[in-house]
PDB file of N, CA and C in Angstrom:
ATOM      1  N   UNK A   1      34.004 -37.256  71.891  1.00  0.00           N
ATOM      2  CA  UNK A   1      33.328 -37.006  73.153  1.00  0.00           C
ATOM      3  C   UNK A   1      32.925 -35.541  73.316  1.00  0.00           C
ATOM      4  N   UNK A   2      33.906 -34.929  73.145  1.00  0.00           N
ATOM      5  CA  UNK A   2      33.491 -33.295  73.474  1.00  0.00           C
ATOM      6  C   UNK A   2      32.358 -32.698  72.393  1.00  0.00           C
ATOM      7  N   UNK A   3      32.095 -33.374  71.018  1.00  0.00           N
ATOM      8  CA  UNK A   3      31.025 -32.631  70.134  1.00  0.00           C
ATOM      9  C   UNK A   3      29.709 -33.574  71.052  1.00  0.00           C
ATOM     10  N   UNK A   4      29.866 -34.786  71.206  1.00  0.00           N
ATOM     11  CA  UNK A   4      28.578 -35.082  71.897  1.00  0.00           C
ATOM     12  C   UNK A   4      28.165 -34.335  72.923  1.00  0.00           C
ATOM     13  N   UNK A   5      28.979 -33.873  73.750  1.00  0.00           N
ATOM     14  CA  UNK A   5      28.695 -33.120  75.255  1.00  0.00           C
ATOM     15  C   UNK A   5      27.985 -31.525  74.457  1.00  0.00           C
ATOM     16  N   UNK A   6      28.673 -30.939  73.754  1.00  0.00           N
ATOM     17  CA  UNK A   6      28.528 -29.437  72.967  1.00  0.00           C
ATOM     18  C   UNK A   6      26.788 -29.964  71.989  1.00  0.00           C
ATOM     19  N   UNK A   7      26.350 -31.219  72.157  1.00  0.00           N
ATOM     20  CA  UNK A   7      25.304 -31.367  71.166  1.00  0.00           C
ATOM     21  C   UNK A   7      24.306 -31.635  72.393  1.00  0.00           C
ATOM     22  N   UNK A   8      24.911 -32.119  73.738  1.00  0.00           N
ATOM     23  CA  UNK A   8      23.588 -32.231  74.397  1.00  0.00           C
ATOM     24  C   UNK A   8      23.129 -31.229  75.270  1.00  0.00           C
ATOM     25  N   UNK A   9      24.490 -30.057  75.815  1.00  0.00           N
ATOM     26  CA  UNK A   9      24.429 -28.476  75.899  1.00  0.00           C
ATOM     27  C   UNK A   9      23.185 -27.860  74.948  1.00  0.00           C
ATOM     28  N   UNK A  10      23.438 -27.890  73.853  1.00  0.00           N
ATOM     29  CA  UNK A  10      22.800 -27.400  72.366  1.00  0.00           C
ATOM     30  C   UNK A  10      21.119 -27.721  72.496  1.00  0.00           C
ATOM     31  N   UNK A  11      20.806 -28.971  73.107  1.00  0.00           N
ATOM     32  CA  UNK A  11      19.616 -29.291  72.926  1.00  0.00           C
ATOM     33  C   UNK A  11      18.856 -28.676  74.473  1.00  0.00           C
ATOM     34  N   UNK A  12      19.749 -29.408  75.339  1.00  0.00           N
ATOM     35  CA  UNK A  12      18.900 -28.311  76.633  1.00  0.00           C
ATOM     36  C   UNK A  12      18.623 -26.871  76.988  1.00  0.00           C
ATOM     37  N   UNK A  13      20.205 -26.198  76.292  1.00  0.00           N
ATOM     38  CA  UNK A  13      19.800 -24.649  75.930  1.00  0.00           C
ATOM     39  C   UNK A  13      18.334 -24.825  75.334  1.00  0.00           C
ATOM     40  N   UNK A  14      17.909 -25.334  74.117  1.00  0.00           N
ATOM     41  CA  UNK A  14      16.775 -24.908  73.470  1.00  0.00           C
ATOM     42  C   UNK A  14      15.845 -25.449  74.333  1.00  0.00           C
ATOM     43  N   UNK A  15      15.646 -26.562  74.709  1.00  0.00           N
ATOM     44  CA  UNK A  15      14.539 -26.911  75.448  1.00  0.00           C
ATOM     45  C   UNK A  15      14.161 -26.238  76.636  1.00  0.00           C
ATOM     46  N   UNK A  16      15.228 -25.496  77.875  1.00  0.00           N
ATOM     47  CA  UNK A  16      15.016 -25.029  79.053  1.00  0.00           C
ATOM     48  C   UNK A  16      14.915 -23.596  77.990  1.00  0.00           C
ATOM     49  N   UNK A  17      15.224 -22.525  76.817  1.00  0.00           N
ATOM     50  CA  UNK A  17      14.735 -21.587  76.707  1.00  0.00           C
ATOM     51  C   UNK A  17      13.102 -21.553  76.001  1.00  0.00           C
ATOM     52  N   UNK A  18      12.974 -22.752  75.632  1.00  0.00           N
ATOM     53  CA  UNK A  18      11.229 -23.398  75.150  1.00  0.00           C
ATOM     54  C   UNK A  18      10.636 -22.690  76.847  1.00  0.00           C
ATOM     55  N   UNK A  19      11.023 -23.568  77.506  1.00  0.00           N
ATOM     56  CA  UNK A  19      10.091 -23.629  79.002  1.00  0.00           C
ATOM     57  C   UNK A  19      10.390 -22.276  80.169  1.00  0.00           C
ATOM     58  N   UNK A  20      11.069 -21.829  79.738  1.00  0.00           N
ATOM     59  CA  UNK A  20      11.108 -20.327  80.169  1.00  0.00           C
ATOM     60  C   UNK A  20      10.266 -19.314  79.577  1.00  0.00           C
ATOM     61  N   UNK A  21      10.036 -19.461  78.509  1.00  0.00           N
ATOM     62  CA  UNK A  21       9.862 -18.559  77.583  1.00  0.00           C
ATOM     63  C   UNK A  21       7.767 -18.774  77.622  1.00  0.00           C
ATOM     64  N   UNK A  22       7.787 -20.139  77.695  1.00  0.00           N
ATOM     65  CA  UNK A  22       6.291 -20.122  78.429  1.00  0.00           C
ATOM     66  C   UNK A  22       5.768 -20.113  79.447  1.00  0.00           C
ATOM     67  N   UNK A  23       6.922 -19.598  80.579  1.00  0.00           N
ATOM     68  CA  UNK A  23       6.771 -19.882  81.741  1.00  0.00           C
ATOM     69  C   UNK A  23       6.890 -17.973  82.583  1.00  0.00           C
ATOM     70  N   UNK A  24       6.705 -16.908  81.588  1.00  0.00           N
ATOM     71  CA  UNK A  24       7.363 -15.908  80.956  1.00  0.00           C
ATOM     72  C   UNK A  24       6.153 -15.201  82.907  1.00  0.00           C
ATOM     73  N   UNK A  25       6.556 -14.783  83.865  1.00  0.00           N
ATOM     74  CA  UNK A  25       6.224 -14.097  84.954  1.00  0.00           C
ATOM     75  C   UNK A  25       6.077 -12.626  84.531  1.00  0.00           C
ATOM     76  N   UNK A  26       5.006 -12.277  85.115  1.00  0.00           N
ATOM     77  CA  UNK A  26       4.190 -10.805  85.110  1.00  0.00           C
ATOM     78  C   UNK A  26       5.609  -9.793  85.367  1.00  0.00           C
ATOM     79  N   UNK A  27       5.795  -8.350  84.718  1.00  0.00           N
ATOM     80  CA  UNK A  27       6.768  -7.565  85.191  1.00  0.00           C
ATOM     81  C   UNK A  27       6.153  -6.917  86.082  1.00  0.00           C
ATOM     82  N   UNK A  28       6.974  -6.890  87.767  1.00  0.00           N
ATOM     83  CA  UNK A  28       6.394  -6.613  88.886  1.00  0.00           C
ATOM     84  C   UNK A  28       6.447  -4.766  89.087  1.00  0.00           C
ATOM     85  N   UNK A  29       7.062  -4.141  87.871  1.00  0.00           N
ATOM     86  CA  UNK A  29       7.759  -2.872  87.928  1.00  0.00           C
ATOM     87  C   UNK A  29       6.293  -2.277  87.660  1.00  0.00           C
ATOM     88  N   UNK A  30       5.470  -2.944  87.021  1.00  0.00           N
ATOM     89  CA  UNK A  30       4.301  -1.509  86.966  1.00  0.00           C
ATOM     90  C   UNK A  30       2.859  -2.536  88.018  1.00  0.00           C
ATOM     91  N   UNK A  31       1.882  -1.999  88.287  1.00  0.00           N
ATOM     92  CA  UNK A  31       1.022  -2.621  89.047  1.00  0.00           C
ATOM     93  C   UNK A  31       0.515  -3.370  88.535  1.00  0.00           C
ATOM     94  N   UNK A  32      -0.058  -3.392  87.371  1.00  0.00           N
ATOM     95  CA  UNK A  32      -0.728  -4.514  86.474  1.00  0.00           C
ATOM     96  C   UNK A  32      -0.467  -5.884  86.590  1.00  0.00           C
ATOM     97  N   UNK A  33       1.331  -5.703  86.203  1.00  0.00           N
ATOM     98  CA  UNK A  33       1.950  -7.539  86.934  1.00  0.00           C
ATOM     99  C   UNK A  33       1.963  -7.634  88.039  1.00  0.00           C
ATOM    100  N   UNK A  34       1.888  -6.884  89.116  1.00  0.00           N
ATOM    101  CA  UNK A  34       1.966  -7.108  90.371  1.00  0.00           C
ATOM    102  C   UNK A  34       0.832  -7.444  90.728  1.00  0.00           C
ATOM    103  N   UNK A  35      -0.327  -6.899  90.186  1.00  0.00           N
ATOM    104  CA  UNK A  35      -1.723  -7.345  90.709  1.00  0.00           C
ATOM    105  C   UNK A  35      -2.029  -8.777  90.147  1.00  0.00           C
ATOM    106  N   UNK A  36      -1.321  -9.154  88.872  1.00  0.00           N
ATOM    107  CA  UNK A  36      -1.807 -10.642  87.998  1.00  0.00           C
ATOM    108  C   UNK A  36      -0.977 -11.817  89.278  1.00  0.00           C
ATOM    109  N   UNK A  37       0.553 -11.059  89.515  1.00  0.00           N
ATOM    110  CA  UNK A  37       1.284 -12.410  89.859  1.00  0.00           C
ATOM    111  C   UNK A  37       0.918 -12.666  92.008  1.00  0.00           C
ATOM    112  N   UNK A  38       0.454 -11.108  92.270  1.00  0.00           N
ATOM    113  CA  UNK A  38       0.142 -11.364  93.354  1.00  0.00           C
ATOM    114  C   UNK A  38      -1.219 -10.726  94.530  1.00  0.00           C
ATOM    115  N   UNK A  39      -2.611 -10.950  93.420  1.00  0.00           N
ATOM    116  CA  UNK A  39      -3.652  -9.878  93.814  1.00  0.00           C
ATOM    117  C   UNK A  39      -4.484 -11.129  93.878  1.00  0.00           C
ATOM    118  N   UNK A  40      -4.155 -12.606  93.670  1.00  0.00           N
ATOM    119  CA  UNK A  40      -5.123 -14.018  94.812  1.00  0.00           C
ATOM    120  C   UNK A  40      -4.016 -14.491  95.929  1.00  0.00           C
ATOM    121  N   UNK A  41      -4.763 -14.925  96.571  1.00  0.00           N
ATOM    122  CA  UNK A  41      -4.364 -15.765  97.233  1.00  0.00           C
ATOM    123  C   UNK A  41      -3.727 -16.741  97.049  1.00  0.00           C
ATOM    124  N   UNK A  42      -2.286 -16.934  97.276  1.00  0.00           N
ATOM    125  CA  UNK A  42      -1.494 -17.941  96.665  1.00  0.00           C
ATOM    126  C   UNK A  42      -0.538 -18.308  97.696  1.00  0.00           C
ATOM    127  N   UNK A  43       0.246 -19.666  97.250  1.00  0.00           N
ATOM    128  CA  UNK A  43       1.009 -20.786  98.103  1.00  0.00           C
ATOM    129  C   UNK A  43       2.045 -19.784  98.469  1.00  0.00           C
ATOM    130  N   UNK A  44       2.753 -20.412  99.443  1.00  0.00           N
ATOM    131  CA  UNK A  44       3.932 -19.973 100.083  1.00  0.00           C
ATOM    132  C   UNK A  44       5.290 -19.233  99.042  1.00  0.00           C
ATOM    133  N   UNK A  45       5.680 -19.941  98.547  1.00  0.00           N
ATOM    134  CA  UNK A  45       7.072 -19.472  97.564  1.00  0.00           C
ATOM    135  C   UNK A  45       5.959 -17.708  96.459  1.00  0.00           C
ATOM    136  N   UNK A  46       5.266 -18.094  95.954  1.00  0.00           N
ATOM    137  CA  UNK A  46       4.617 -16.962  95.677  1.00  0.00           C
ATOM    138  C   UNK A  46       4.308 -15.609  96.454  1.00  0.00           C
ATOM    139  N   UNK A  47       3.925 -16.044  97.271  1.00  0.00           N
ATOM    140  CA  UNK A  47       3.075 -15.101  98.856  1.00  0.00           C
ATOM    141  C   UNK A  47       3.989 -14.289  99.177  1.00  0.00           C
ATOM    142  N   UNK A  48       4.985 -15.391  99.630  1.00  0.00           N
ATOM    143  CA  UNK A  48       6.608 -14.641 100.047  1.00  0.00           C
ATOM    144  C   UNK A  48       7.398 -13.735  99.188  1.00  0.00           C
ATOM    145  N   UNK A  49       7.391 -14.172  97.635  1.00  0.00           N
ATOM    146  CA  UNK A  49       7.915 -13.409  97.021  1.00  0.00           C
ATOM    147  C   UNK A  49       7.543 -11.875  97.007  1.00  0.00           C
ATOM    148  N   UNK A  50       5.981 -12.045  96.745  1.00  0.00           N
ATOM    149  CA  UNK A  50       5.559 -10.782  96.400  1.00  0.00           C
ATOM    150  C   UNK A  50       5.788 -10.006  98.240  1.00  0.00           C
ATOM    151  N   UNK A  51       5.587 -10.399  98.840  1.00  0.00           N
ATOM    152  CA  UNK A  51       6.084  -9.720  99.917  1.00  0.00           C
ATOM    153  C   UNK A  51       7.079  -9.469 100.144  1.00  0.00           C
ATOM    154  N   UNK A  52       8.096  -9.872  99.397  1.00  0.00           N
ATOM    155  CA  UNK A  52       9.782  -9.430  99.892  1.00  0.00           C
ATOM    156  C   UNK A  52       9.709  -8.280  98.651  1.00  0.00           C
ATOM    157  N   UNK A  53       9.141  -8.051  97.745  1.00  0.00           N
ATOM    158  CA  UNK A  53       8.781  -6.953  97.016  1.00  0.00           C
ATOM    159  C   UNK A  53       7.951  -5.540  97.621  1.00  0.00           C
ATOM    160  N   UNK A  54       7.441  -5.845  98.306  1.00  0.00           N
ATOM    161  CA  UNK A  54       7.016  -5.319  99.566  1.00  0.00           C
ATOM    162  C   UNK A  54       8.309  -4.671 100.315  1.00  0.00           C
ATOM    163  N   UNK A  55       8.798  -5.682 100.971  1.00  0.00           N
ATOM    164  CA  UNK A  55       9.981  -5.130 101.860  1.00  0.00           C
ATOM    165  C   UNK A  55      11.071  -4.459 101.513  1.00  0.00           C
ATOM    166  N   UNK A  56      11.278  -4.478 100.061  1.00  0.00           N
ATOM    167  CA  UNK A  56      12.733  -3.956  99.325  1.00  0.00           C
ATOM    168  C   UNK A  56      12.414  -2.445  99.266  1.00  0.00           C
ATOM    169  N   UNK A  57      10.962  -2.128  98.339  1.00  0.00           N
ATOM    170  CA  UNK A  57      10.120  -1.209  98.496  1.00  0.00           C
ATOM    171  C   UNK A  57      10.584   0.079  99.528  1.00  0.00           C
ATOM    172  N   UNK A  58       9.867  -1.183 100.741  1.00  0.00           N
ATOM    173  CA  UNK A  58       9.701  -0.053 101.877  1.00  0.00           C
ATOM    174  C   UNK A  58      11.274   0.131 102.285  1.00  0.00           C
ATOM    175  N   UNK A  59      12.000  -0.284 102.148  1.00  0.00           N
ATOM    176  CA  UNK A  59      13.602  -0.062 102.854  1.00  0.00           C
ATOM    177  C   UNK A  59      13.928   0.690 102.066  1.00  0.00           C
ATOM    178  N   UNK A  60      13.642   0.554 100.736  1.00  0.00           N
ATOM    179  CA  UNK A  60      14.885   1.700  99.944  1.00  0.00           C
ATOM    180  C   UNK A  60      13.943   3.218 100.313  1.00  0.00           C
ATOM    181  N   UNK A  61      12.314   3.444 100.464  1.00  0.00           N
ATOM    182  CA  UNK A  61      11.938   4.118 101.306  1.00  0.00           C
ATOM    183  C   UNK A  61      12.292   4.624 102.339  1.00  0.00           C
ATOM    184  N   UNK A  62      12.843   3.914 103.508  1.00  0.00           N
ATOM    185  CA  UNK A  62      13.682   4.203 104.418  1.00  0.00           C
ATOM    186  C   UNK A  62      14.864   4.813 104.485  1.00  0.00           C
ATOM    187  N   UNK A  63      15.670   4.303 103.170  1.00  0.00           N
ATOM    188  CA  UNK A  63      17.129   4.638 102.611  1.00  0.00           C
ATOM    189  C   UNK A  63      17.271   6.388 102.632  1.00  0.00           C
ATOM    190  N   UNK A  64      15.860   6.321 101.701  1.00  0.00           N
ATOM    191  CA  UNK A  64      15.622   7.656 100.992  1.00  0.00           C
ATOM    192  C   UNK A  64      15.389   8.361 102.335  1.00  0.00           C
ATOM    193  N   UNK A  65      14.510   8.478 103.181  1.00  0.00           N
ATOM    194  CA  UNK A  65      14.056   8.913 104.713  1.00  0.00           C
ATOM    195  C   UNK A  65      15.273   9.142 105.195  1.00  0.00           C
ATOM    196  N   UNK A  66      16.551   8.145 105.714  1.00  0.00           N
ATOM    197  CA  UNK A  66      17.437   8.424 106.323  1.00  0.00           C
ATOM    198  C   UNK A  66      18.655   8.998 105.749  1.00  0.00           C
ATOM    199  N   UNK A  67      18.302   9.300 104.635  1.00  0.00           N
ATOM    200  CA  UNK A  67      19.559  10.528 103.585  1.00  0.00           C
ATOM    201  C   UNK A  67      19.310  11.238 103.503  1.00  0.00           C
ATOM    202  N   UNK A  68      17.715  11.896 104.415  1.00  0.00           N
ATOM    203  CA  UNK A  68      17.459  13.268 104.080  1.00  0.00           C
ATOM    204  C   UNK A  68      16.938  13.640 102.842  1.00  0.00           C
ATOM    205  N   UNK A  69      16.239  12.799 101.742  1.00  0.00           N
ATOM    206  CA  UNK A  69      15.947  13.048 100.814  1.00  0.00           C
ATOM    207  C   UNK A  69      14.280  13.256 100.571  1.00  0.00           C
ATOM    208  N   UNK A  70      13.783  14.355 100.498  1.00  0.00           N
ATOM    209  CA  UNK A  70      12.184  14.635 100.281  1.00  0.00           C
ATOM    210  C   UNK A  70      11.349  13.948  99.218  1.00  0.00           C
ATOM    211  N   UNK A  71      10.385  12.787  99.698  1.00  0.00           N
ATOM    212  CA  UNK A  71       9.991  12.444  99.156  1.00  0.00           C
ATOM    213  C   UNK A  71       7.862  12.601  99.038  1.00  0.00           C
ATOM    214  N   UNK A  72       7.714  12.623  97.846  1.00  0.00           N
ATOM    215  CA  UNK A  72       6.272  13.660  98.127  1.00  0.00           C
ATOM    216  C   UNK A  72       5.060  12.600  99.021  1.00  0.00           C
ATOM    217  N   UNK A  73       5.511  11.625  98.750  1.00  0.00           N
ATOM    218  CA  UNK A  73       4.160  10.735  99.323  1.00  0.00           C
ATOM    219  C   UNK A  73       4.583  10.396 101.171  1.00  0.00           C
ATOM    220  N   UNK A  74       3.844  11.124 101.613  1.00  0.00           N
ATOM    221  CA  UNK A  74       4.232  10.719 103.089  1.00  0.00           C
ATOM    222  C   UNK A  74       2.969   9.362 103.599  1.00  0.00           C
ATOM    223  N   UNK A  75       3.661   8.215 104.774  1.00  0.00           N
ATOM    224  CA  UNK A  75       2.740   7.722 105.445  1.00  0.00           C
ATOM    225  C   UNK A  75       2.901   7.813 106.671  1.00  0.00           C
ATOM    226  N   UNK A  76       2.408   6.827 107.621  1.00  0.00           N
ATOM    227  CA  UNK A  76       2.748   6.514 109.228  1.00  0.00           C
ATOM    228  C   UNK A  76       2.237   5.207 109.498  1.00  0.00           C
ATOM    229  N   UNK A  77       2.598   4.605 109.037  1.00  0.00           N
ATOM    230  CA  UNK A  77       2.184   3.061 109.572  1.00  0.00           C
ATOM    231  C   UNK A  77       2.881   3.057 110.539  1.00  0.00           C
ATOM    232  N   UNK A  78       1.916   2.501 111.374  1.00  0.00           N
ATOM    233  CA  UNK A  78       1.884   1.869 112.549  1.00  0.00           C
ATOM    234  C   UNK A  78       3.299   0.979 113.164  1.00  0.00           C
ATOM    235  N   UNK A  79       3.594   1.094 114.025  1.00  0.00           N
ATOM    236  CA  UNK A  79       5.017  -0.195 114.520  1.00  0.00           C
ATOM    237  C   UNK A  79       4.577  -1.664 114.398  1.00  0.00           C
ATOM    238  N   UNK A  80       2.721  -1.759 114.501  1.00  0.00           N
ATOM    239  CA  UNK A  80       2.880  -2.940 114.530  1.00  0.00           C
ATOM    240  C   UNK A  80       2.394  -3.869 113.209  1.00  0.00           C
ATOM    241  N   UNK A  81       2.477  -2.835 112.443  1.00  0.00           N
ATOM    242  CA  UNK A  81       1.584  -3.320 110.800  1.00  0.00           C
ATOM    243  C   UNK A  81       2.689  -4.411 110.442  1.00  0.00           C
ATOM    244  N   UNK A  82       2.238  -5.264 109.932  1.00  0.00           N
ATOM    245  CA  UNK A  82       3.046  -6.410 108.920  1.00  0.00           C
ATOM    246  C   UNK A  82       3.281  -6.420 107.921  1.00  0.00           C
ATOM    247  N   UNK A  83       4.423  -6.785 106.888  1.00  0.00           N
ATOM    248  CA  UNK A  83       4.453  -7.150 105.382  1.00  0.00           C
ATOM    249  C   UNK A  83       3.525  -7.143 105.163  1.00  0.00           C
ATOM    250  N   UNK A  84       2.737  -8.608 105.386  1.00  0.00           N
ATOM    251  CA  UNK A  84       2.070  -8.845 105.077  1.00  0.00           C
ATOM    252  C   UNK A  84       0.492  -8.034 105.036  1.00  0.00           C
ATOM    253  N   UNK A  85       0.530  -7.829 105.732  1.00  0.00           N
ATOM    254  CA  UNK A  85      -0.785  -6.422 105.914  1.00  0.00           C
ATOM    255  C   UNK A  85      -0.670  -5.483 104.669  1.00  0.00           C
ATOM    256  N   UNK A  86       0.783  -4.831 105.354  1.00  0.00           N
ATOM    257  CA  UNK A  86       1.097  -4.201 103.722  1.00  0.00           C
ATOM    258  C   UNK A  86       1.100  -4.460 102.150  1.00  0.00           C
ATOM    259  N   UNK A  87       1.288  -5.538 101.985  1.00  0.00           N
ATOM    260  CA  UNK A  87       1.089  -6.323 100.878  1.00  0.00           C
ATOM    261  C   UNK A  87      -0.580  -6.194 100.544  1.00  0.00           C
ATOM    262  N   UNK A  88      -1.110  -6.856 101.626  1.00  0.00           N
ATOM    263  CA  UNK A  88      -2.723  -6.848 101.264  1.00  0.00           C
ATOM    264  C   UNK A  88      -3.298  -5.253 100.757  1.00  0.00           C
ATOM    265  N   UNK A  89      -2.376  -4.028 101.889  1.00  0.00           N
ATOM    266  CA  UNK A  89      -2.877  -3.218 101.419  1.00  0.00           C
ATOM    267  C   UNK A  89      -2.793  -2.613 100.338  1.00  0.00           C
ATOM    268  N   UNK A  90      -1.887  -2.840  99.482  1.00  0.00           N
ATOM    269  CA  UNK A  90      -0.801  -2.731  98.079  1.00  0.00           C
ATOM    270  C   UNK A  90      -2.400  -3.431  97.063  1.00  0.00           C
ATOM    271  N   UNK A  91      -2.585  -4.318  97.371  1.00  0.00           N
ATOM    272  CA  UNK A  91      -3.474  -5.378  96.245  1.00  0.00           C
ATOM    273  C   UNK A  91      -4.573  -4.753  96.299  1.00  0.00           C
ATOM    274  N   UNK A  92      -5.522  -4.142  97.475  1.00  0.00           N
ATOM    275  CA  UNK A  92      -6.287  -3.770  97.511  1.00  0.00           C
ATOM    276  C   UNK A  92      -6.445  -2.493  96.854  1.00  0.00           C
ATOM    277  N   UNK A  93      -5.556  -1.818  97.337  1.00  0.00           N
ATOM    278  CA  UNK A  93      -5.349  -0.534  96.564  1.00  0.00           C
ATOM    279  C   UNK A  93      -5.696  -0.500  94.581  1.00  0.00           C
ATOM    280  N   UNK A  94      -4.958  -1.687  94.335  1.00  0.00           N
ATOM    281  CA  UNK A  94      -4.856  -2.008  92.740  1.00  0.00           C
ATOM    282  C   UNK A  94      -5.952  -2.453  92.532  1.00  0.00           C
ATOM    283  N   UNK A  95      -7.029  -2.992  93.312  1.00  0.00           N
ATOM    284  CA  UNK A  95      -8.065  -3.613  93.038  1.00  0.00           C
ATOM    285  C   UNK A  95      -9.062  -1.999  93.196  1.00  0.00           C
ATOM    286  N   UNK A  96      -8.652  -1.856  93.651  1.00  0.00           N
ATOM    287  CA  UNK A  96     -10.241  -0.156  93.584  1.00  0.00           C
ATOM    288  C   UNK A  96      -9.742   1.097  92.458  1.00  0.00           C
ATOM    289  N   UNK A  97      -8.265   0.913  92.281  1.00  0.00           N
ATOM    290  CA  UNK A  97      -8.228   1.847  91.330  1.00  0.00           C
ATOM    291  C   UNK A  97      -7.636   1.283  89.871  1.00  0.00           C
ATOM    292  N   UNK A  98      -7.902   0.417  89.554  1.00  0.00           N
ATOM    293  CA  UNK A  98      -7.740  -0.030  87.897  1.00  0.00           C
ATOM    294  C   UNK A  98      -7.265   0.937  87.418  1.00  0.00           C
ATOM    295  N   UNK A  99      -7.329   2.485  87.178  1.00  0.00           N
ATOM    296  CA  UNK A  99      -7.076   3.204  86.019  1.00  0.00           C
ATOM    297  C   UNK A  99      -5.475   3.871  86.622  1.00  0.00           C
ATOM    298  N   UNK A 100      -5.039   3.262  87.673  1.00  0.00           N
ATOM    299  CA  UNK A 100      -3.813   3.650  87.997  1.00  0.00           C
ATOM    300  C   UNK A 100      -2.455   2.456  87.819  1.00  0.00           C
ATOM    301  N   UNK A 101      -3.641   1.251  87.446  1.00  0.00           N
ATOM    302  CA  UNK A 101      -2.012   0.090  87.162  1.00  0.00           C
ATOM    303  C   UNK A 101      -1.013   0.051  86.352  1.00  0.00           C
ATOM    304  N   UNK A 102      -1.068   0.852  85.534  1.00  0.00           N
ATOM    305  CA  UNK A 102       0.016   1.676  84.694  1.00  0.00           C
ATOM    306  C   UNK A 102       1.299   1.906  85.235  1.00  0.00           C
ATOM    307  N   UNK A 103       0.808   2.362  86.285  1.00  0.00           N
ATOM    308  CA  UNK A 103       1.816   3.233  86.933  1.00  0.00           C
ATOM    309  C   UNK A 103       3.006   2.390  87.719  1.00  0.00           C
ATOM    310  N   UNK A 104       4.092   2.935  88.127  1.00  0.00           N
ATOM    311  CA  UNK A 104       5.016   2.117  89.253  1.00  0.00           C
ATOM    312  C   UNK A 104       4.401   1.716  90.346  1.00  0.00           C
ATOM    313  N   UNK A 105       4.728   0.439  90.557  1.00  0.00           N
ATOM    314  CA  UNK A 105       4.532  -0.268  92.056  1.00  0.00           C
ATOM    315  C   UNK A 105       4.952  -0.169  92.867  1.00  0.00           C
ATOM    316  N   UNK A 106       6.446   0.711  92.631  1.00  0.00           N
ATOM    317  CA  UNK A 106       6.582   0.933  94.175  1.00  0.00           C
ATOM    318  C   UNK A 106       5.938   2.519  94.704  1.00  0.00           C
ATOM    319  N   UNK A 107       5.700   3.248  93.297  1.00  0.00           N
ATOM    320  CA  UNK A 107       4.972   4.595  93.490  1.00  0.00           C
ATOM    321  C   UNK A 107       3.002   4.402  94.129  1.00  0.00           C
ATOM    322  N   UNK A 108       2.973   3.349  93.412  1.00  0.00           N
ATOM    323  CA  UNK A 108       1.144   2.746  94.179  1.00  0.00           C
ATOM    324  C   UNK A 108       1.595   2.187  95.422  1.00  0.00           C
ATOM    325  N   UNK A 109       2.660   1.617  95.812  1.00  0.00           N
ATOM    326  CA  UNK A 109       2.346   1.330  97.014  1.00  0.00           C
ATOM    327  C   UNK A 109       2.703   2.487  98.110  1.00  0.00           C
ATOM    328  N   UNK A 110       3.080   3.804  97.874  1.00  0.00           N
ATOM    329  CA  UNK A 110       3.554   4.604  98.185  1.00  0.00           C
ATOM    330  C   UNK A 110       1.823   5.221  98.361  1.00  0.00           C
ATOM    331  N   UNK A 111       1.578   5.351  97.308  1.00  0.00           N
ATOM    332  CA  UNK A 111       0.089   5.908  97.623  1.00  0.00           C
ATOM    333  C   UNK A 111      -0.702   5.390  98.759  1.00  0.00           C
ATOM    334  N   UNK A 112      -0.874   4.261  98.397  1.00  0.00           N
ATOM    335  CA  UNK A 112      -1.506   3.241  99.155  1.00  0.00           C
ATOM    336  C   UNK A 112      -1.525   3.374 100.522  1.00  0.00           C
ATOM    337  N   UNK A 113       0.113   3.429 100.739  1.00  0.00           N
ATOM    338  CA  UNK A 113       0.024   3.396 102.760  1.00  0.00           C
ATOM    339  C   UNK A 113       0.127   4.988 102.612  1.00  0.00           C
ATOM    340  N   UNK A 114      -0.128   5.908 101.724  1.00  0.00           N
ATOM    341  CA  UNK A 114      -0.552   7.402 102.396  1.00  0.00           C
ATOM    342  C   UNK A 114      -2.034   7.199 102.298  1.00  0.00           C
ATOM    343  N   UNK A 115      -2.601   6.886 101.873  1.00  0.00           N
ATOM    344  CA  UNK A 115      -4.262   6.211 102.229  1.00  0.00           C
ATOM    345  C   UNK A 115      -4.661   5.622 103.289  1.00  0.00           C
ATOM    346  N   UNK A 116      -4.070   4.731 103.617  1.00  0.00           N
ATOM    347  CA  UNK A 116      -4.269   3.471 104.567  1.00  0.00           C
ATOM    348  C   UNK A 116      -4.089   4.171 105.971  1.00  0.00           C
ATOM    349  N   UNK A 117      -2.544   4.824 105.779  1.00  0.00           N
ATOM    350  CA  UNK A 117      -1.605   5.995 107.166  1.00  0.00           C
ATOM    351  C   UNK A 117      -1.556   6.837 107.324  1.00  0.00           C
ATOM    352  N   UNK A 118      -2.400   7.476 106.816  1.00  0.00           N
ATOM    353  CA  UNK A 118      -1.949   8.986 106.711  1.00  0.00           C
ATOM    354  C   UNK A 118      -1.476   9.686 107.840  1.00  0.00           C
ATOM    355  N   UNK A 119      -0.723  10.765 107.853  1.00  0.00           N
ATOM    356  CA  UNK A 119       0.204  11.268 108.975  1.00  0.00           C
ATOM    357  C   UNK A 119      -0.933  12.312 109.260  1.00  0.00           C
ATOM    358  N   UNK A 120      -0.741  11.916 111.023  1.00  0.00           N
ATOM    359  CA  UNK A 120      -1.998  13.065 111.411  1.00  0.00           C
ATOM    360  C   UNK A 120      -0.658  14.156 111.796  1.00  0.00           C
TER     361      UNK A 120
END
């Protein structure tokens, strides 16, 4: 009994690392994947994701803000701007400057809302 159980372990390991492995998601760390996995318009579980990428973003932003730590890209968004706004403005951003998707996503989106906000 136990080599049958260790042989049908054996076969789903390979099969669920088959379907992972083609199922292989954009790396959200530089803009490039961030613009592939979230620069259309897409369903809910997607939408959301890339927006809670968004929100982690802006909090550890905040983190940094409320430790007193100087950071060079300043914005001012608004109290009443949304994720979601923000998000759009993140995509848009990646969509006009192509020669910057290289770069970190959370550093473009940093740009981005000093574009969008700038602190008067």
């Amino acid at each position: 009994m136990p080599k049958i159980l260790l042989a049908v372990l054996a076969i789903l390991g390979m099969v669920c690392g088959r379907a992972s492995a083609q199922t292989a998601l954009p790396n959200l760390e530089f803009g490039n994947g961030y613009l592939e996995m979230c620069g259309a318009p897409a369903a809910e579980p997607l939408d959301t994701f890339c927006i809670y990428y968004v929100i982690g973003a802006l909090h550890y932003d905040r983190f940094l803000a409320d430790a007193k730590v100087a950071t060079p890209i300043r914005y001012c968004a608004p109290p009443n701007a949304t994720y979601r706004q923000i998000k759009d403005i993140l995509v848009a951003y990646l969509n006009r400057n192509p020669a910057e998707r290289d770069r970190h996503t959370a550093g473009l989106l940093m740009l981005a809302l000093n574009r969008a906000f700038p602190c008067r």
